[in-house]
N, C-alpha and C. Protein backbone atom coordinates (compact mmCIF):
# COMPACT_ATOMS: atom_id res chain seq x y z
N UNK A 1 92.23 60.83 -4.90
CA UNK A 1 91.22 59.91 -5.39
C UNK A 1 91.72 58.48 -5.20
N UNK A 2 90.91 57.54 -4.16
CA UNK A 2 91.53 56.09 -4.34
C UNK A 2 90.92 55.52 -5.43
N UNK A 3 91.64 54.36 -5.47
CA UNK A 3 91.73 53.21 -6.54
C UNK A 3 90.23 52.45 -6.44
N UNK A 4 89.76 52.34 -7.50
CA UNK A 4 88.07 51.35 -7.16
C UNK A 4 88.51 50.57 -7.83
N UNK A 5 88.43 49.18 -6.72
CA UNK A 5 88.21 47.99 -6.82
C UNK A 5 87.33 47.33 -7.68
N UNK A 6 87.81 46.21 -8.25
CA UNK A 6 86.96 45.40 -9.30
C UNK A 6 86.16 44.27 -8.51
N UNK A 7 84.99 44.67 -8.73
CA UNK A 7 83.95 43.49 -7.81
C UNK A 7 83.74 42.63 -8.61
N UNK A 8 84.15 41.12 -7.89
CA UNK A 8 83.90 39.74 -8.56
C UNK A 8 82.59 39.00 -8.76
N UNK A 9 82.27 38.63 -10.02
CA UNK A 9 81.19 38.37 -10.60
C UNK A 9 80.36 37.10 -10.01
N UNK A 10 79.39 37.21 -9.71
CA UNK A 10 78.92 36.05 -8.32
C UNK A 10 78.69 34.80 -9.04
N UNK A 11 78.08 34.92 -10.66
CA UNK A 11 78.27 33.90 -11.07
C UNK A 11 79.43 32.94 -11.07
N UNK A 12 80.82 33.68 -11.34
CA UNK A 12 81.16 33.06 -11.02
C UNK A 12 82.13 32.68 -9.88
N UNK A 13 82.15 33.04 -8.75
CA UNK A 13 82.39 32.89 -7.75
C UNK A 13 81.85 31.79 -6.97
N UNK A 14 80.66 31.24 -7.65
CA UNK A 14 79.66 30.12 -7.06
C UNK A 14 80.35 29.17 -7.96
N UNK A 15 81.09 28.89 -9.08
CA UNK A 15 81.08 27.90 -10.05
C UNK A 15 82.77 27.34 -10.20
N UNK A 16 83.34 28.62 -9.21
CA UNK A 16 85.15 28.33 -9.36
C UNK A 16 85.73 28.09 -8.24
N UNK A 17 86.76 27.77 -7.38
CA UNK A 17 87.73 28.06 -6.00
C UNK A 17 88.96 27.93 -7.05
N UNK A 18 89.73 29.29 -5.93
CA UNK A 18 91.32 29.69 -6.47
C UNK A 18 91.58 28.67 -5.26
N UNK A 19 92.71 27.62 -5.71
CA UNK A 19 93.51 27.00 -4.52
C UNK A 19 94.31 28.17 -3.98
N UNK A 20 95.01 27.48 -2.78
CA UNK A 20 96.32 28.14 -2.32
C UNK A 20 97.48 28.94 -3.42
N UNK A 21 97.85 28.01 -3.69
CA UNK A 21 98.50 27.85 -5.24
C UNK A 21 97.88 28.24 -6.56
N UNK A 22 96.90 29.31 -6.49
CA UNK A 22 96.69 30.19 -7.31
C UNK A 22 95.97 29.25 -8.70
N UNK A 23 95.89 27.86 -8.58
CA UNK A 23 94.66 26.77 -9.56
C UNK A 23 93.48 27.18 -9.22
N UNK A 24 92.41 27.15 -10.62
CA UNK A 24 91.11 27.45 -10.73
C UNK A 24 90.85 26.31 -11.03
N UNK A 25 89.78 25.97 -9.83
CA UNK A 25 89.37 24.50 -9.82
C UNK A 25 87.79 24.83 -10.21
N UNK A 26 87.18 23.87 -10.79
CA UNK A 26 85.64 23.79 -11.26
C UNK A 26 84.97 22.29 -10.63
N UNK A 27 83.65 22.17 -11.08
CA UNK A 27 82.92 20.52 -10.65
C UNK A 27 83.34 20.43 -12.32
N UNK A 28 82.85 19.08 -12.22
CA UNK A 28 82.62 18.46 -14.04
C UNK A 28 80.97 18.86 -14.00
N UNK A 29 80.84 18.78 -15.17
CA UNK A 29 79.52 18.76 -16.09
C UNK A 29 79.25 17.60 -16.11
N UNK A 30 77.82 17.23 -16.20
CA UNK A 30 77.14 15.49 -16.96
C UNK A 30 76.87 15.12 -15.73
N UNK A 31 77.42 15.70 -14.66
CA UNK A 31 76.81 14.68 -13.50
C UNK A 31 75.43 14.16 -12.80
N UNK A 32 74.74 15.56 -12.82
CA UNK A 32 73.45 15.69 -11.77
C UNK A 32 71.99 14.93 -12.42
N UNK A 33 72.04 14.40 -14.07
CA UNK A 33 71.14 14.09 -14.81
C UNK A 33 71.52 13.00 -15.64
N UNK A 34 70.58 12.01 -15.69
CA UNK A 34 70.27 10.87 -16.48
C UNK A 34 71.67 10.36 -15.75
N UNK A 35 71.76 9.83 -14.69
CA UNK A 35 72.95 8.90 -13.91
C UNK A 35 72.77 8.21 -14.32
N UNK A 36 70.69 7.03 -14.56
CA UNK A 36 71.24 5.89 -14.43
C UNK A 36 71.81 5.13 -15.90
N UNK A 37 72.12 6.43 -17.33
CA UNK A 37 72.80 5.60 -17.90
C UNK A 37 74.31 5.55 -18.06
N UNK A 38 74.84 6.25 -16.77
CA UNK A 38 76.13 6.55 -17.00
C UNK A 38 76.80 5.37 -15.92
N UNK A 39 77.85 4.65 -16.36
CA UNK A 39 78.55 3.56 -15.62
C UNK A 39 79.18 4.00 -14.28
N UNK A 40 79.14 3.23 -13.20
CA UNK A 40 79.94 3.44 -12.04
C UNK A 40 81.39 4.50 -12.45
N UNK A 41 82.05 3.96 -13.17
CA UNK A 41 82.96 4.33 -13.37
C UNK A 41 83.47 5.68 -13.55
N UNK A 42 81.91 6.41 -14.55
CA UNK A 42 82.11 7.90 -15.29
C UNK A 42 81.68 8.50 -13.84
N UNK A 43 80.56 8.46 -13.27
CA UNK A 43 80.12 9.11 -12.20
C UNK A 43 81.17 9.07 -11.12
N UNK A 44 81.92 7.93 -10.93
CA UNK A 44 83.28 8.12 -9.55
C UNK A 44 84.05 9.07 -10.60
N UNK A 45 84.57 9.26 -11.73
CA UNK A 45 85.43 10.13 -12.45
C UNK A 45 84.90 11.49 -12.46
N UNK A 46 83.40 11.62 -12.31
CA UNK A 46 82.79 13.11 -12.46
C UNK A 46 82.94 13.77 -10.92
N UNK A 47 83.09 13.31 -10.08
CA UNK A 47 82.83 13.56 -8.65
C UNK A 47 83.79 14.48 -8.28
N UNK A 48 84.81 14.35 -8.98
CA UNK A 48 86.02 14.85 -8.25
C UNK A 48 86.11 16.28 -9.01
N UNK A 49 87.03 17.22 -8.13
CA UNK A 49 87.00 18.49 -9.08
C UNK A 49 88.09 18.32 -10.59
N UNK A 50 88.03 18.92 -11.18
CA UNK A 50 89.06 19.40 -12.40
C UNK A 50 89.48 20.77 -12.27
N UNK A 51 90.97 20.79 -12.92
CA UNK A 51 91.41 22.15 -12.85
C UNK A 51 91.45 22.82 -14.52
N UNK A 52 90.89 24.10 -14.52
CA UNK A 52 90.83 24.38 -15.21
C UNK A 52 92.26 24.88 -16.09
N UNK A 53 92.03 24.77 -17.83
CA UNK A 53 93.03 24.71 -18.46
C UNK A 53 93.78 26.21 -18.39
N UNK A 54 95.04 26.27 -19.04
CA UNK A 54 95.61 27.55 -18.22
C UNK A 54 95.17 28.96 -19.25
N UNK A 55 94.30 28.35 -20.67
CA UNK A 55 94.18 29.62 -21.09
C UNK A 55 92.86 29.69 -20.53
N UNK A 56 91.56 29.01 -20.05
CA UNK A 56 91.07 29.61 -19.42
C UNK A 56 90.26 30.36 -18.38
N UNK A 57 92.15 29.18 -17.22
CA UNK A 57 92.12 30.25 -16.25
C UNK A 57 92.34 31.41 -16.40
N UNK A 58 93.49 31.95 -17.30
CA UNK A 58 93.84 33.72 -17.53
C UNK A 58 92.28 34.31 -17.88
N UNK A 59 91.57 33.90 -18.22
CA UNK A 59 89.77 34.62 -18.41
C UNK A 59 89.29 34.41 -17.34
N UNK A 60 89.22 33.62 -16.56
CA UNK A 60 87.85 33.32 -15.60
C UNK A 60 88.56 33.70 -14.69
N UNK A 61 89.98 34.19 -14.40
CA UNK A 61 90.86 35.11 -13.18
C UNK A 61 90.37 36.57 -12.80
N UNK A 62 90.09 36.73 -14.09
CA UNK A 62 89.38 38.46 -14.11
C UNK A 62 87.71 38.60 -13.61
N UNK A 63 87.19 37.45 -13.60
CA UNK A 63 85.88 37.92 -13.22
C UNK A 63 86.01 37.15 -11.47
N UNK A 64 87.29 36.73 -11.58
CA UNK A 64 87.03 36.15 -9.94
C UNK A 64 87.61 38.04 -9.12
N UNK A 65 88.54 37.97 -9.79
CA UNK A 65 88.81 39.82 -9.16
C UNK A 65 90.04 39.06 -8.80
N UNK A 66 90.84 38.39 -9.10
CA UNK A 66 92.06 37.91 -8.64
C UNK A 66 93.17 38.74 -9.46
């Protein structure tokens, strides 16, 4: 009998990337709505990815199937 594989959850597979280096990177939140009351500043700070914190990457590792 082989081993069955754990299939990764598409939600979130659309919402995470594992780097090289094994970081679960995400977008920020706040971005896509009501820009124009948010300052130049927050929107260049939202743009970029964030890595997620390490307790929970150990959760969101298991539904990537990593």
């Amino acid at each position: 009998m082989g081993k069955i594989k754990q299939k990764t959850k598409k939600s979130a597979k659309k919402r995470f990337k594992v780097t090289a280096s094994g970081k679960i990177m995400m977008k920020h939140s706040h971005r896509s709505h009501q820009a124009h009351c948010k300052t130049t500043k927050q929107k260049r700070h939202l743009k970029h990815d964030a890595q997620l914190s390490h307790a929970l990457a150990k959760r969101h590792r298991y539904t990537l199937g990593k």
